[in-house]
C-alpha atoms as a PDB file:
ATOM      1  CA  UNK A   1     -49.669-111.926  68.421  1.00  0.00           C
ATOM      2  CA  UNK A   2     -48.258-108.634  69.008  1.00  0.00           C
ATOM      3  CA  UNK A   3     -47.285-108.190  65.461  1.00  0.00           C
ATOM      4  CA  UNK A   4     -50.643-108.845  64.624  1.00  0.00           C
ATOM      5  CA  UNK A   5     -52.321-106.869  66.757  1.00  0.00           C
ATOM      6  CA  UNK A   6     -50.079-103.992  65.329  1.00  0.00           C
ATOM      7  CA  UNK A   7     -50.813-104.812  61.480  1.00  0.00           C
ATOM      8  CA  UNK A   8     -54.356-104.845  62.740  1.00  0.00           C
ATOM      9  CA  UNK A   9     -53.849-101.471  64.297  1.00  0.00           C
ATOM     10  CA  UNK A  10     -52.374 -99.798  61.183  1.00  0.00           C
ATOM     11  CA  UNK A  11     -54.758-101.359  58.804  1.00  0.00           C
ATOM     12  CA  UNK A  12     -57.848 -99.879  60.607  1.00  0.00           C
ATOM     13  CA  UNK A  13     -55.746 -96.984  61.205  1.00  0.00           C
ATOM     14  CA  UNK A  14     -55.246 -96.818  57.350  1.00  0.00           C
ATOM     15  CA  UNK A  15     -58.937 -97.720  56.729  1.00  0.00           C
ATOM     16  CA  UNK A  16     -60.097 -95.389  59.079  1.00  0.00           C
ATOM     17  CA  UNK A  17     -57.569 -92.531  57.361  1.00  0.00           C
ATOM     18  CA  UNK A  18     -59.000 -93.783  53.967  1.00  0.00           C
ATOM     19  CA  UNK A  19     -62.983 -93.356  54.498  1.00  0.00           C
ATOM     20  CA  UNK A  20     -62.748 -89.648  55.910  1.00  0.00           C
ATOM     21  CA  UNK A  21     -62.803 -87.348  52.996  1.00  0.00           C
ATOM     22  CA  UNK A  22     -60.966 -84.130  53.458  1.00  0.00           C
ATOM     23  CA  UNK A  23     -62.059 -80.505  52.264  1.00  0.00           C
ATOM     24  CA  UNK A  24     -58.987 -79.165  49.835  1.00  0.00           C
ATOM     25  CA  UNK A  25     -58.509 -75.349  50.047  1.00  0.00           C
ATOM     26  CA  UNK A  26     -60.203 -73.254  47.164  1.00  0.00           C
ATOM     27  CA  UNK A  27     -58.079 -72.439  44.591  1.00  0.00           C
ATOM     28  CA  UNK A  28     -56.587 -68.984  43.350  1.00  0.00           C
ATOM     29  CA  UNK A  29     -58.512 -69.051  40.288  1.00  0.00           C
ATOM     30  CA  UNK A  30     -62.076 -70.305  42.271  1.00  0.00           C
ATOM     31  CA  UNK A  31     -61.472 -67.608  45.152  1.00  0.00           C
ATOM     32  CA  UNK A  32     -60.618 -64.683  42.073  1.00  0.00           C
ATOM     33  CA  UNK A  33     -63.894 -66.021  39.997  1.00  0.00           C
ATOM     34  CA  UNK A  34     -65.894 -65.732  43.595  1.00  0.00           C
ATOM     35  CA  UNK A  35     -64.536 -62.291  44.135  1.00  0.00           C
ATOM     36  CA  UNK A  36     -65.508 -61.143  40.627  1.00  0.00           C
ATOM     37  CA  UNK A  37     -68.884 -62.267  40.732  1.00  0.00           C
ATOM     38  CA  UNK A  38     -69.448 -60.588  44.642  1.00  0.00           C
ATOM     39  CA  UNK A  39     -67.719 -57.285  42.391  1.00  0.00           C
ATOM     40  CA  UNK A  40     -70.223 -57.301  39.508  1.00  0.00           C
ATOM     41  CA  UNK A  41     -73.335 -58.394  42.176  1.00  0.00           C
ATOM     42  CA  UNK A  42     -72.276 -54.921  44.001  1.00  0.00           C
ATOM     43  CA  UNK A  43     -71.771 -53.130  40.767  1.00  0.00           C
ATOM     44  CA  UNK A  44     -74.917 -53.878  39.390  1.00  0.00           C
ATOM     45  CA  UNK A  45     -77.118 -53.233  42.743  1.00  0.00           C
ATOM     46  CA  UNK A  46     -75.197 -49.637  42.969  1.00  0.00           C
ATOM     47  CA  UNK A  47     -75.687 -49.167  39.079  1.00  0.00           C
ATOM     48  CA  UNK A  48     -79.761 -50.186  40.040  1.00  0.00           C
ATOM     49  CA  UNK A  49     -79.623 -47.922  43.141  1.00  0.00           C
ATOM     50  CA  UNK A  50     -78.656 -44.906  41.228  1.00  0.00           C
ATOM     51  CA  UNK A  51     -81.138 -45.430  38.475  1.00  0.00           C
ATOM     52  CA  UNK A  52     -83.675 -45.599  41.221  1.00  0.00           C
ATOM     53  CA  UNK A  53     -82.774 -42.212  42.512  1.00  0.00           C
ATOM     54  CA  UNK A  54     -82.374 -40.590  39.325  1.00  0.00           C
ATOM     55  CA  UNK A  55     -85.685 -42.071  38.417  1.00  0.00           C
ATOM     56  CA  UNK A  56     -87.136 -40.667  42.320  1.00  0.00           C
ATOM     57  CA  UNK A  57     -85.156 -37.424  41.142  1.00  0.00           C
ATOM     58  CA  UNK A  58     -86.728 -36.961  38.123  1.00  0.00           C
ATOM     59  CA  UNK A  59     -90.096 -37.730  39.554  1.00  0.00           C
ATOM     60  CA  UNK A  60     -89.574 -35.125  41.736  1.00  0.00           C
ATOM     61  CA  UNK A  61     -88.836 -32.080  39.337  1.00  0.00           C
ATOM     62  CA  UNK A  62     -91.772 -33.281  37.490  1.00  0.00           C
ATOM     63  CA  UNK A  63     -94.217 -33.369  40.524  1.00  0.00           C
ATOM     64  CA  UNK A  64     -92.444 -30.196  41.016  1.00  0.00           C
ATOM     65  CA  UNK A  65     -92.833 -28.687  37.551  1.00  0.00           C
ATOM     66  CA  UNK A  66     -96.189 -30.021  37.158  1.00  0.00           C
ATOM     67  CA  UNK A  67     -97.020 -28.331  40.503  1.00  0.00           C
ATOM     68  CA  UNK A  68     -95.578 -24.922  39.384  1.00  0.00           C
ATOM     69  CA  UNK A  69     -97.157 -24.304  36.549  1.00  0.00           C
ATOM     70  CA  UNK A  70    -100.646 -25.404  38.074  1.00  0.00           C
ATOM     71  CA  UNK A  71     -99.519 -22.660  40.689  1.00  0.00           C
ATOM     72  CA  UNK A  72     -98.967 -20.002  37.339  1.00  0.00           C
ATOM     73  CA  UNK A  73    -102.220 -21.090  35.930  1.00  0.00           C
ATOM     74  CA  UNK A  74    -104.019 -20.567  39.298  1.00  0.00           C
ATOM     75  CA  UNK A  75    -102.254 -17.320  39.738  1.00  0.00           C
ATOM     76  CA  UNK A  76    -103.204 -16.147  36.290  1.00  0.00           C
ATOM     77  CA  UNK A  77    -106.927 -17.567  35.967  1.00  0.00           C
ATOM     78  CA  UNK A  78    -107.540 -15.407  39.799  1.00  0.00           C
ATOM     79  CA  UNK A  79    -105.944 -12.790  38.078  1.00  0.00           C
ATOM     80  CA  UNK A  80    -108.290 -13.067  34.746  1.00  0.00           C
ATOM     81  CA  UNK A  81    -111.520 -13.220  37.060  1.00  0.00           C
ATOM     82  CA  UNK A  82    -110.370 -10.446  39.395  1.00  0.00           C
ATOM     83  CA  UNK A  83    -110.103  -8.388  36.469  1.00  0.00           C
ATOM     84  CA  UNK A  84    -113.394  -9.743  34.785  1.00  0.00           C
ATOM     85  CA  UNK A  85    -114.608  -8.389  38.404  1.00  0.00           C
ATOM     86  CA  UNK A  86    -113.462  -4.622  38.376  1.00  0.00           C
ATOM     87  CA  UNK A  87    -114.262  -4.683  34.604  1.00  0.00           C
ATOM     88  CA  UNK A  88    -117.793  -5.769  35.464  1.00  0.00           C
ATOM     89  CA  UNK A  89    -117.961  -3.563  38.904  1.00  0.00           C
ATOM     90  CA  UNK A  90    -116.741  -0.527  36.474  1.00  0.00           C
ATOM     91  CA  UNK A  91    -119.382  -1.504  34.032  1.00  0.00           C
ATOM     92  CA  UNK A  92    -122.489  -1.620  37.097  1.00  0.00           C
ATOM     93  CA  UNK A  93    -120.760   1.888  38.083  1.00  0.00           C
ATOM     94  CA  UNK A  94    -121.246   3.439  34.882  1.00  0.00           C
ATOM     95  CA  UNK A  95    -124.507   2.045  34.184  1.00  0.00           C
ATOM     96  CA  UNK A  96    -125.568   3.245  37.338  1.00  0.00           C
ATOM     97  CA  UNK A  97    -124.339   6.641  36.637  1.00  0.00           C
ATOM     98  CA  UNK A  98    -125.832   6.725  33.540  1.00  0.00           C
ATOM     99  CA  UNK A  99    -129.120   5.633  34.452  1.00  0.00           C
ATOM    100  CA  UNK A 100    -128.824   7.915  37.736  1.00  0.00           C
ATOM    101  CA  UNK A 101    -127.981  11.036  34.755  1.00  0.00           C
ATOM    102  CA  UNK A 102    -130.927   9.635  32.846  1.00  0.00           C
ATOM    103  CA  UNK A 103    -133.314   9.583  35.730  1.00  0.00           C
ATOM    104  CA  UNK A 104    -132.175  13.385  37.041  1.00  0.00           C
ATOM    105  CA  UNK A 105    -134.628  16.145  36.113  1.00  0.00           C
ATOM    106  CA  UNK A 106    -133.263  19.289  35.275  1.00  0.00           C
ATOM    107  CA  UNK A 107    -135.338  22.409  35.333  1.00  0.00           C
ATOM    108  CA  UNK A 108    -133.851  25.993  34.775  1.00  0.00           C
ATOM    109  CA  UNK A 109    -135.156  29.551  34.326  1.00  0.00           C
ATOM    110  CA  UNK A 110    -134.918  33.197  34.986  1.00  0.00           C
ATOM    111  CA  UNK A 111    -135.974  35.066  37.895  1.00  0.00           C
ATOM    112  CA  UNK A 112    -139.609  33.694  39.853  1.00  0.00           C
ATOM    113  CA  UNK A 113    -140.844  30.995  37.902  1.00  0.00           C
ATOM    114  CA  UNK A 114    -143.827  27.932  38.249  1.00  0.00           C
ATOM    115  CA  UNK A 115    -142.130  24.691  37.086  1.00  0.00           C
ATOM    116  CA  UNK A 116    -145.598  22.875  37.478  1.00  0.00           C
ATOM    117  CA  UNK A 117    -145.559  19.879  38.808  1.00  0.00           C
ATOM    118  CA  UNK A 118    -142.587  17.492  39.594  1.00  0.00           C
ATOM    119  CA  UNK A 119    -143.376  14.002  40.217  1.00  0.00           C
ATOM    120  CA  UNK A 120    -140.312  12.379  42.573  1.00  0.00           C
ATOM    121  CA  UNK A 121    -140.909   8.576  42.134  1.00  0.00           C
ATOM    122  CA  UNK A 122    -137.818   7.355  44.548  1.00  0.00           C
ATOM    123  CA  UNK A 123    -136.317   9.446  47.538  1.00  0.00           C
ATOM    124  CA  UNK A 124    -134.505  11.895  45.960  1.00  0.00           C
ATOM    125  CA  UNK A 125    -131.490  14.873  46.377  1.00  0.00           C
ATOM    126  CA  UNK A 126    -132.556  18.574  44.865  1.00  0.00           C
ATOM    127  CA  UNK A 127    -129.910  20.401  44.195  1.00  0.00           C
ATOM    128  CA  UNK A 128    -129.985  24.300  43.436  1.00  0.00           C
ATOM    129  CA  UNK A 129    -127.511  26.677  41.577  1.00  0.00           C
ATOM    130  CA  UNK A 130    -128.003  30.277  41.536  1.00  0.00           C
ATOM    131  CA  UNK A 131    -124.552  32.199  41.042  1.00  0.00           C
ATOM    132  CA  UNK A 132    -125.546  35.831  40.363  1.00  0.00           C
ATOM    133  CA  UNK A 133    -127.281  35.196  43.699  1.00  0.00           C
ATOM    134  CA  UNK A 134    -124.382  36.248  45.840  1.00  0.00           C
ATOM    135  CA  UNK A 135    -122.508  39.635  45.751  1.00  0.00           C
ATOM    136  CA  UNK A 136    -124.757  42.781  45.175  1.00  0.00           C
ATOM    137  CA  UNK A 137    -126.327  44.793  48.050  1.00  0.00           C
ATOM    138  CA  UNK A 138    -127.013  41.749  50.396  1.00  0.00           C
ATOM    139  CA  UNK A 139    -127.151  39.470  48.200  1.00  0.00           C
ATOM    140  CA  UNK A 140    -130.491  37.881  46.588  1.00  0.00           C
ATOM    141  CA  UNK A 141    -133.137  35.587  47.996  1.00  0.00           C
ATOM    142  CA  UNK A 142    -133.470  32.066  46.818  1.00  0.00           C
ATOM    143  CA  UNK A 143    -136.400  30.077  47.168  1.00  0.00           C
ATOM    144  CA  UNK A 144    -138.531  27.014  45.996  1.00  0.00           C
ATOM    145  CA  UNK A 145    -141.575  26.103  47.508  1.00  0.00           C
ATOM    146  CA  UNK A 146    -144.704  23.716  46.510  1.00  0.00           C
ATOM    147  CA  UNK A 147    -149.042  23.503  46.694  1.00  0.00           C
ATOM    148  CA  UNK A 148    -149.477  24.149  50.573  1.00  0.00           C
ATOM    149  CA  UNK A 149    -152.143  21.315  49.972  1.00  0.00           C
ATOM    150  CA  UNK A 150    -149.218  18.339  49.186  1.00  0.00           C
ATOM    151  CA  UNK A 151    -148.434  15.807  51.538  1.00  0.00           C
ATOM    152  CA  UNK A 152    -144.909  16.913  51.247  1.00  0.00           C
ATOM    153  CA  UNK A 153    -142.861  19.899  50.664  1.00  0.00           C
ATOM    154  CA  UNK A 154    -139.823  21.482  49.066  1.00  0.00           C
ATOM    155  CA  UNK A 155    -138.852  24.350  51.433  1.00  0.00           C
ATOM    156  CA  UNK A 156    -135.263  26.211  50.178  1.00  0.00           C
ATOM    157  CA  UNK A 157    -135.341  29.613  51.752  1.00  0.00           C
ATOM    158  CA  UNK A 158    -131.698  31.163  51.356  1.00  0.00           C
ATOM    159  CA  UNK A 159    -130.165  34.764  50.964  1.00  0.00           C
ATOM    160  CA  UNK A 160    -126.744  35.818  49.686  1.00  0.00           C
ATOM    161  CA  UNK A 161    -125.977  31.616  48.308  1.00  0.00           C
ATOM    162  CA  UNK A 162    -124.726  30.484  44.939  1.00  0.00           C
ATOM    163  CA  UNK A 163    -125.462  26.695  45.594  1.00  0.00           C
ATOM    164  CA  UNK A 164    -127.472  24.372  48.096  1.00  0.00           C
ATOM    165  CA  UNK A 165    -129.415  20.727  48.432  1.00  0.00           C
ATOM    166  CA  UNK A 166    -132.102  19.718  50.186  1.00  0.00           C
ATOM    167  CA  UNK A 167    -133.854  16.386  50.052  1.00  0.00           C
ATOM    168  CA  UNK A 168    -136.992  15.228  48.645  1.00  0.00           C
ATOM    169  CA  UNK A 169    -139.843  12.582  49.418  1.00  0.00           C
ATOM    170  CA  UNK A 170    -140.975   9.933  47.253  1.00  0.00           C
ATOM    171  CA  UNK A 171    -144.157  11.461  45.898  1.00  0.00           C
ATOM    172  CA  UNK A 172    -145.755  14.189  43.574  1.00  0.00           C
ATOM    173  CA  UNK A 173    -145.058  18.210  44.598  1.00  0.00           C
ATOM    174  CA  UNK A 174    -147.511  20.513  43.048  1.00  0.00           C
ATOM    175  CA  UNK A 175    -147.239  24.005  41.188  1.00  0.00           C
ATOM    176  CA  UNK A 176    -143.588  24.138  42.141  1.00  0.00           C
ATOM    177  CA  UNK A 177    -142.577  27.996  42.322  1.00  0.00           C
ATOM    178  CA  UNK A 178    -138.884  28.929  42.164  1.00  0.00           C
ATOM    179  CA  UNK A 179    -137.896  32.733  43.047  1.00  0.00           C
ATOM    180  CA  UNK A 180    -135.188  34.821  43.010  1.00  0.00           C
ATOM    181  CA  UNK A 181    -134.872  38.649  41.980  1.00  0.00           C
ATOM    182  CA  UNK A 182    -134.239  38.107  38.671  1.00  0.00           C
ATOM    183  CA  UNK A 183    -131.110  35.739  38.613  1.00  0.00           C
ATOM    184  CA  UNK A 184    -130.369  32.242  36.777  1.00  0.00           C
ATOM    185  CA  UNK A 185    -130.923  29.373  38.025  1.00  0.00           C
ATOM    186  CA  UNK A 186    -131.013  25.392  37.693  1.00  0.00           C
ATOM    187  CA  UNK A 187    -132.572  22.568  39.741  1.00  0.00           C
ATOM    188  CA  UNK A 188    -130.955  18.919  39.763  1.00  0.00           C
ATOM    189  CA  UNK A 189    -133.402  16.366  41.189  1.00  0.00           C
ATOM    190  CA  UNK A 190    -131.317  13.176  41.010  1.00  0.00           C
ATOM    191  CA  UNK A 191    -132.609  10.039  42.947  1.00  0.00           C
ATOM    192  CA  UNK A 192    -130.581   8.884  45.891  1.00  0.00           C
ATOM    193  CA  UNK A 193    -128.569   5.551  45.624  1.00  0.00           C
END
């Protein structure tokens, strides 16, 4: 019974040993192949990395670039209207100045003279020249006056003076009388700015 008992034993031992299935180690070649394709996976994600960042790079200088030269055109177009600015300022100046020379009245003469009437539309500046009118024995006496009768008047009353401005009223001065002993002289009337 014994020996039985033992057969039975090794038999279910055995049967037992027979049904479990054991795991055999990898081989060389399986672990090498394994390692190869882990190599190329890492290869090719670094090798997709870097074309990422070159492409990031790239992007960059040409955001960059693109930003730069919209910078230069910027720079140049305030440039171009800054100068389309003074050119037109110079261009109101001159105009100005040419319709201020224009618009000036100039009246000249010889001694005492009646310029008539002067009719002064906007505020205006008169200005005298009389050079012989300095020097000599005391000098000469300038003046210009107007009709007593105007609303407004011109009153230059000077002695021993080359030069001289007064201002004028908007309005209409009557038998204007310039007099001097005998010099030359010239009236501006140029209207204010």
């Amino acid at each position: 019974m014994i020996a039985i008992a033992v057969v039975s034993l090794l038999i279910g031992i055995g049967i037992g040993a027979g049904s479990k299935k054991t795991k055999a180690a990898p081989s060389a070649a399986a672990i090498l192949a394994q390692e190869t394709v882990r190599k190329e996976r890492l290869h090719e994600e670094a090798v997709q990395k870097a074309a990422q960042e070159h492409v990031a790079i790239a992007n960059q200088k040409q955001e960059a670039a693109k930003q730069a030269a919209e910078h230069r055109a910027a720079v140049r177009s305030a440039e171009h209207e800054a100068e389309e600015h003074r050119h037109e300022q110079a261009k109101e100046r001159e105009e100005a100045a040419h319709k201020k020379a224009e618009e000036t009245k100039t009246y000249t003469g010889t001694g005492g003279e009646n310029v008539g009437t002067i009719h002064v539309p906007v505020a205006s500046t008169l200005h005298w020249e009389c050079p012989p009118c300095a020097g000599g024995n005391g000098g000469d006496n300038f003046t210009i006056g107007n009709s007593a009768s105007d609303e407004k008047s011109i009153t230059v009353n000077t002695l021993d003076r080359t030069s001289g401005e007064t201002q004028l009223g908007e309005g209409t001065y009557h038998e204007v009388v310039v007099n001097t002993e005998g010099e030359e002289w010239t009236i501006h009337i140029t209207p204010n700015a």
